[in-house]
Protein backbone atom coordinates (compact mmCIF):
# COMPACT_ATOMS: atom_id res chain seq x y z
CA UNK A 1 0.00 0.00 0.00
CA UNK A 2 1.34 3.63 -1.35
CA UNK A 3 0.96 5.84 1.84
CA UNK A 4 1.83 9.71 1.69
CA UNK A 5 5.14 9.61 3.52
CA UNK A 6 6.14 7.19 0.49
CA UNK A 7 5.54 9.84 -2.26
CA UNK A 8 5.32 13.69 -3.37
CA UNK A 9 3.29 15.57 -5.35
CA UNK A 10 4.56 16.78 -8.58
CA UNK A 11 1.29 18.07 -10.09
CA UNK A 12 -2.08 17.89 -11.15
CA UNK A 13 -4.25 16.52 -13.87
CA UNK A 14 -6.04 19.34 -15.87
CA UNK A 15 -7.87 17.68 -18.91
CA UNK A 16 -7.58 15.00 -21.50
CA UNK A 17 -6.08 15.41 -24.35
CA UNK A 18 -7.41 13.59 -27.93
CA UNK A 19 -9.24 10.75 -28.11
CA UNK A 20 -6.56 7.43 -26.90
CA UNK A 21 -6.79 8.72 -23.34
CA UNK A 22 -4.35 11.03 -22.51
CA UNK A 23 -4.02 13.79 -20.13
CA UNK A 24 -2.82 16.70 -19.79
CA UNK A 25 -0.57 17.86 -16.27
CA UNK A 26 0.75 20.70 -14.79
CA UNK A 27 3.71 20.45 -12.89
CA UNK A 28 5.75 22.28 -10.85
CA UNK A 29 9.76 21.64 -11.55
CA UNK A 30 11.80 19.94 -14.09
CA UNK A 31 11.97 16.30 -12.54
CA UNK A 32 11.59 14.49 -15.85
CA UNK A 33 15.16 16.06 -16.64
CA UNK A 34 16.61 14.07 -13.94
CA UNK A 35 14.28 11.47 -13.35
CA UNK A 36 11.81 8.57 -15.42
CA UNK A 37 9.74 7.03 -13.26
CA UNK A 38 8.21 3.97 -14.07
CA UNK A 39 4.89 4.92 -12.78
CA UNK A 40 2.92 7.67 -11.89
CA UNK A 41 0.87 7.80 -8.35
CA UNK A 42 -2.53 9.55 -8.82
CA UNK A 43 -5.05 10.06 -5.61
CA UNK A 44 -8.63 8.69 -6.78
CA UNK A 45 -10.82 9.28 -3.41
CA UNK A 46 -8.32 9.32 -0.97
CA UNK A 47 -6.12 6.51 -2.03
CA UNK A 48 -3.02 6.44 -3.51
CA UNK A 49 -3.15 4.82 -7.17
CA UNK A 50 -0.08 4.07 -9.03
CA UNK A 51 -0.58 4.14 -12.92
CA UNK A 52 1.94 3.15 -15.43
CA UNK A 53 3.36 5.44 -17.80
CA UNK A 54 3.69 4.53 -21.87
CA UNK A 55 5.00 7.83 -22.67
CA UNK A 56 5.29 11.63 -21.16
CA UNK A 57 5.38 14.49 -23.36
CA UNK A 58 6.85 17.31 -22.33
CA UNK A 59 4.50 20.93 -23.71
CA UNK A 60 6.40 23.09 -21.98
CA UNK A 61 7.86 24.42 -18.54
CA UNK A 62 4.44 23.91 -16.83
CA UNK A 63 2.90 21.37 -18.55
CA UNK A 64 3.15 17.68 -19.98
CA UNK A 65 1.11 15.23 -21.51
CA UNK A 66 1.02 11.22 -19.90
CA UNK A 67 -0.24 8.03 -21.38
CA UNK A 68 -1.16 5.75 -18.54
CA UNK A 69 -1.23 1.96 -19.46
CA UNK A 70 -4.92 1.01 -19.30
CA UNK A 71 -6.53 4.15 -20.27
CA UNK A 72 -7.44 4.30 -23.92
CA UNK A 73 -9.99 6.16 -23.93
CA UNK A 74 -11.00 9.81 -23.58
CA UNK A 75 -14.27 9.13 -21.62
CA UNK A 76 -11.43 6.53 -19.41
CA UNK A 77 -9.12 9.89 -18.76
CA UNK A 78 -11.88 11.87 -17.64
CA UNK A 79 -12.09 9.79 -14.45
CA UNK A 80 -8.79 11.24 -13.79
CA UNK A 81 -9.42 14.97 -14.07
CA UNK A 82 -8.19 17.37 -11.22
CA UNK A 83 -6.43 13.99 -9.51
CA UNK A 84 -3.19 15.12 -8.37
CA UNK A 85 -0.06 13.42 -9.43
CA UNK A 86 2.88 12.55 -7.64
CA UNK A 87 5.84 10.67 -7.74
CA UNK A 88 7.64 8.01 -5.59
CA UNK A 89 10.80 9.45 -3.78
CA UNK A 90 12.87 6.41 -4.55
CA UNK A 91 12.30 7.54 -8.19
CA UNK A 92 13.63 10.85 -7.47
CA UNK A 93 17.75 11.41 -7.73
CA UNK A 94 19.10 12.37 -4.17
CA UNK A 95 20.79 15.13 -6.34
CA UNK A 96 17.36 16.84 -6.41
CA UNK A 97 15.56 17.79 -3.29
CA UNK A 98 12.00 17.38 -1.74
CA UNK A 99 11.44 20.93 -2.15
CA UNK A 100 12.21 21.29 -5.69
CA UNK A 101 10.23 18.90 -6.82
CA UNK A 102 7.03 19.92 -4.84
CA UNK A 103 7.80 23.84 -5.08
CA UNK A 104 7.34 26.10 -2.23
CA UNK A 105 3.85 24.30 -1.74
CA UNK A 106 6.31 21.55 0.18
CA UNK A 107 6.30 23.68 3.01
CA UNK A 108 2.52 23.65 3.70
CA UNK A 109 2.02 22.27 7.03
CA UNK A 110 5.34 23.31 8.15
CA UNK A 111 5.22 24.60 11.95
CA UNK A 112 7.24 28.03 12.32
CA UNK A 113 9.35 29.36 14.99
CA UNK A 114 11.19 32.44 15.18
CA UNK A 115 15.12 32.56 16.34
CA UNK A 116 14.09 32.15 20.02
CA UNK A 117 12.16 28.68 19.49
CA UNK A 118 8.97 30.04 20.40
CA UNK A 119 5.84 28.92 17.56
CA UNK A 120 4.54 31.23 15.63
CA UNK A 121 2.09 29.36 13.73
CA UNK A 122 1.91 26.48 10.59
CA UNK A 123 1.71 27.39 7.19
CA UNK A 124 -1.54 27.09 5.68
CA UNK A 125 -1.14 28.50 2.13
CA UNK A 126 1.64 29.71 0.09
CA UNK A 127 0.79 32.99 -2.36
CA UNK A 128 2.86 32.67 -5.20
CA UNK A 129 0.93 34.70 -7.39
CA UNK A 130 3.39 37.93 -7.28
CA UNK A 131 7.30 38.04 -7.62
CA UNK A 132 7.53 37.93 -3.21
CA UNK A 133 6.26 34.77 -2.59
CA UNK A 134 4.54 34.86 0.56
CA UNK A 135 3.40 31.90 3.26
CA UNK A 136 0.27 31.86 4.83
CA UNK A 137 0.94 31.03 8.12
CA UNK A 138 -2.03 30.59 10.82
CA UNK A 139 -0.95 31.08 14.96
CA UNK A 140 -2.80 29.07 17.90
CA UNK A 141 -5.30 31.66 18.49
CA UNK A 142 -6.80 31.24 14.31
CA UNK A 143 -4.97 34.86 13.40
CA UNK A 144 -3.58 34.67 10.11
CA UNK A 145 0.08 36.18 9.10
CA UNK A 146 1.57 36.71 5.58
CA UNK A 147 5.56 35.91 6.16
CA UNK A 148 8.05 36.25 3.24
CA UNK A 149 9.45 33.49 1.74
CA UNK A 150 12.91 34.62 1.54
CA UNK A 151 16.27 32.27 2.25
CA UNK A 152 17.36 35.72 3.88
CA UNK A 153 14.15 35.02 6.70
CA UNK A 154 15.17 31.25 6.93
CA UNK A 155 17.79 30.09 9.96
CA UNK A 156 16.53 26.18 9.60
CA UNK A 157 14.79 23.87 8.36
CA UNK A 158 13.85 20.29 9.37
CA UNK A 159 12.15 18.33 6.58
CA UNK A 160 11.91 15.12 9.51
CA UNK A 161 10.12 17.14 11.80
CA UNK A 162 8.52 19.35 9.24
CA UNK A 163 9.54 22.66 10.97
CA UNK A 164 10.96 25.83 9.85
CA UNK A 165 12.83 28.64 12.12
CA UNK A 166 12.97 32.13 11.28
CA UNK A 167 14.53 35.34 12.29
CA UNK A 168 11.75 37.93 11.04
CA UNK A 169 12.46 41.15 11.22
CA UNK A 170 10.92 43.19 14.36
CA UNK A 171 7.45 44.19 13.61
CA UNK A 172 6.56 42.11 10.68
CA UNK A 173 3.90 39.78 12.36
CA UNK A 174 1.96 43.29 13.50
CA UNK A 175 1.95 44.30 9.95
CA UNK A 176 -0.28 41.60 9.65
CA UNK A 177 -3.03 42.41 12.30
């Protein structure tokens, strides 16, 4: 059984594409550059599918096109629309990490701490939709923050424990309020 610590997400399904059942993807890095997996690992209801893959076709930086084994049909691919795709990390070179492969969206449900150890809430949502990527980052009490996602911010962080320490600079957290 494929469980979630056993995979990451790559993507997500967007449409089919012609008639023999393929599908278009988005997805978020360049991990077919590095990697080839043998199958692709779709979640259909809240379980973890794996579907082999006859042939990926990279569009362009954000998109690809997949022929699953078994699906040869466009009415077949439509089952699969809006599934999100991922990847098993034994398929992924050590070369590349966890983060690039899932994009900043890795770091959802990451608990933050600033430089003293003390929480300051879990990230909920990342805004990349401007240059400054942002995280969404929700405290004890339900108050929301909007944190920059800058390596300059950044003193740690522990993909095991799924935590992330920060030296903010004074003030930014009552911007927020």
């Amino acid at each position: 059984m494929i469980t979630r610590d056993d995979i990451m997400q790559i993507g997500q399904i967007v449409k089919t594409h012609g008639l023999r059942g393929e599908l278009a993807f988005t997805y978020k890095t360049d991990i077919f550059d590095e990697a080839d997996p043998p199958c692709l690992i779709c979640e259909l209801d809240g379980i973890y599918v794996p579907f082999f893959v006859d042939e990926i076709r990279i569009k362009n930086d954000e998109t690809a096109l997949v022929k699953f084994e078994g699906i040869d049909s466009a009415e077949e691919a439509q089952e699969l629309v809006k599934a999100p795709i991922f990847i098993e990390k034994r398929h992924v070179p050590e070369e590349i990490g966890q983060d690039e492969v899932e994009g900043v969206d890795y770091y959802i449900g990451f608990k933050v701490f600033d430089e003293n150890g003390a929480e300051i809430g879990e990230i909920e949502a990342v805004d990349d939709t401007s240059e400054n990527i942002l995280f969404l980052v929700t405290d004890s009490q339900g108050e929301e923050f909007y944190i920059p996602a800058t390596d300059e911010y950044i003193i740690e962080i522990d993909d095991e424990k799924r935590t992330m320490s920060m030296d903010l600079p004074e003030g930014l957290l009552d911007l927020n309020k």
